[in-house]
C-alpha atoms as a PDB file:
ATOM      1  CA  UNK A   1      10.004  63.100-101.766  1.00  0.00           C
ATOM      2  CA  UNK A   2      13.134  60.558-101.816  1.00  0.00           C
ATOM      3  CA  UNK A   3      14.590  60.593 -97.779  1.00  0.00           C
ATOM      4  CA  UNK A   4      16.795  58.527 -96.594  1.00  0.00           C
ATOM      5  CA  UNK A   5      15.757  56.199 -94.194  1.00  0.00           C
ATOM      6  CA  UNK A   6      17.895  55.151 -90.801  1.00  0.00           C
ATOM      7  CA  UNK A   7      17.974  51.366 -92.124  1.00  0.00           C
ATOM      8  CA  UNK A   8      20.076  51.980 -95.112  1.00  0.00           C
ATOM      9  CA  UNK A   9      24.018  50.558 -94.464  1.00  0.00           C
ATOM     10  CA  UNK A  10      26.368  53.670 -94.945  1.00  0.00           C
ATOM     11  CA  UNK A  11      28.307  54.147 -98.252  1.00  0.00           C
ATOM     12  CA  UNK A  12      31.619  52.114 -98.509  1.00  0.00           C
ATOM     13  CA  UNK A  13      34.417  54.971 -98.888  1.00  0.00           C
ATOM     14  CA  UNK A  14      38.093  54.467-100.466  1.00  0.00           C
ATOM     15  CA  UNK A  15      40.737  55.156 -98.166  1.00  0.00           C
ATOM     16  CA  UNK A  16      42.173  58.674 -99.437  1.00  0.00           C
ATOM     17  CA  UNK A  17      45.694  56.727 -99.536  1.00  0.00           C
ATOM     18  CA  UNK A  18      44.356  54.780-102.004  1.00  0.00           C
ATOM     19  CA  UNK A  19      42.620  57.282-104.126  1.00  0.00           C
ATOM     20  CA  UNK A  20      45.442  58.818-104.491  1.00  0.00           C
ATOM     21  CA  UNK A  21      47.193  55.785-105.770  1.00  0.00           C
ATOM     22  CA  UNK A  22      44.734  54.664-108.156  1.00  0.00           C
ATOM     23  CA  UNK A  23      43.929  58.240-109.394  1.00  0.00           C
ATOM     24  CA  UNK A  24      48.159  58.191-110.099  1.00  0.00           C
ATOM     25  CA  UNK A  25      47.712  55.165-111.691  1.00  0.00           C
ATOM     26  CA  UNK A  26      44.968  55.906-114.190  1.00  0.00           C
ATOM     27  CA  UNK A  27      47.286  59.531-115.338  1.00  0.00           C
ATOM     28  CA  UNK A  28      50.383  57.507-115.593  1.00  0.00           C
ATOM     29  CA  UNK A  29      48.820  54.689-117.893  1.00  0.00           C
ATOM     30  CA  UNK A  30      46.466  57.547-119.454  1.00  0.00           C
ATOM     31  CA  UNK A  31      50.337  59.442-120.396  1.00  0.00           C
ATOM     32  CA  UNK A  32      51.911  55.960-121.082  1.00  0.00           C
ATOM     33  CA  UNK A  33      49.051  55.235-124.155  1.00  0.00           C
ATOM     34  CA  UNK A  34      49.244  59.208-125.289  1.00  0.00           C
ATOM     35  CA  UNK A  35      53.032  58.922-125.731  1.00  0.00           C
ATOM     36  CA  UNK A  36      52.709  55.086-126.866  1.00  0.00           C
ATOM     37  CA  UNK A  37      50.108  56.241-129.762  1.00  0.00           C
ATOM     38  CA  UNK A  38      53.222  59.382-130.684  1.00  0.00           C
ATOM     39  CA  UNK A  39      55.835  57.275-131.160  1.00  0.00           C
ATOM     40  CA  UNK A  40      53.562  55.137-133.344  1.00  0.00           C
ATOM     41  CA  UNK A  41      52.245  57.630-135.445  1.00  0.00           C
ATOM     42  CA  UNK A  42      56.061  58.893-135.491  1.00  0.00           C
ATOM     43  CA  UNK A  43      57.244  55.591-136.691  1.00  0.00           C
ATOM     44  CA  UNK A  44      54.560  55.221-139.186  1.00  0.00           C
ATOM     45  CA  UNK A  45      53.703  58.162-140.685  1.00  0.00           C
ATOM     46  CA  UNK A  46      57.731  59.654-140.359  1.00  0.00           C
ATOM     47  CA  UNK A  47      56.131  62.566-138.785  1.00  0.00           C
ATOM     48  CA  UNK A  48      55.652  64.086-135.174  1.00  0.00           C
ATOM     49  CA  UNK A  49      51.839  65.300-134.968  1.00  0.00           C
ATOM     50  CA  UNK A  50      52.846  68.444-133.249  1.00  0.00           C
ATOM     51  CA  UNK A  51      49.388  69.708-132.136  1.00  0.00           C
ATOM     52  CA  UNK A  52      48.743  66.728-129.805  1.00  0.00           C
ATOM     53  CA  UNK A  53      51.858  66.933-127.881  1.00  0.00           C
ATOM     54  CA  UNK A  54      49.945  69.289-125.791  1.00  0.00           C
ATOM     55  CA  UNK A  55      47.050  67.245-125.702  1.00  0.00           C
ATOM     56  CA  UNK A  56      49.006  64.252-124.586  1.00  0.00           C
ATOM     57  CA  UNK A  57      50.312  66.102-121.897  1.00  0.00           C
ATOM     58  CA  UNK A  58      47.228  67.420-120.605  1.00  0.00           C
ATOM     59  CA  UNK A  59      44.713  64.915-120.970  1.00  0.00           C
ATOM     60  CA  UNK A  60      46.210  62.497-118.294  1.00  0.00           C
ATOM     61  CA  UNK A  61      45.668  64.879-115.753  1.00  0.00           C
ATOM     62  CA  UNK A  62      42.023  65.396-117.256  1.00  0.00           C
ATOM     63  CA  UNK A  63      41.050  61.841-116.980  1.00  0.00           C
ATOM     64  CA  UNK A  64      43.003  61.056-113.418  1.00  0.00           C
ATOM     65  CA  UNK A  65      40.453  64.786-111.957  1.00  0.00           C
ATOM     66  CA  UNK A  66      37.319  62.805-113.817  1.00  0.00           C
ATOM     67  CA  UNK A  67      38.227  59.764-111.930  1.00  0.00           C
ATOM     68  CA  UNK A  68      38.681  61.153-108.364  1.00  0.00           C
ATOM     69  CA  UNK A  69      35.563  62.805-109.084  1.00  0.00           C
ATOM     70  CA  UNK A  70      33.685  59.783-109.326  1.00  0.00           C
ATOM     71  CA  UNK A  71      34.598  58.626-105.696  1.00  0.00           C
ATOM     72  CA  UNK A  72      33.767  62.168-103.962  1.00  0.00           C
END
């Protein structure tokens, strides 16, 4: 059986200030590459891809919960 002993150093937390901040950071740059990669595929292919306009604006907050989630 795996216990822990009373010699091991406690786990090194994030502050919850800057969680927060990072977990921000990762949506915003997560929504700045969705959008980046529309208006690409706009300006190339002279068409909107209309079925991953919701996908760009959900996935952000998708990948900022998976990241928090890693910390907690």
């Amino acid at each position: 059986m795996d216990t822990p002993s009373g010699n091991e150093p406690a786990k090194k937390r994030m502050s919850p200030a800057m969680l927060n901040t990072l977990t921000a950071l990762i949506g915003i740059a997560t929504l700045a590459a969705g959008i980046g990669w529309l208006v690409y595929s706009w300006v190339v292919d002279l068409e909107v891809p209309y079925f991953a306009i919701p996908l760009v604006m959900t996935v952000p907050v998708i990948v900022a919960v998976a990241f928090r989630n890693c910390f907690e």
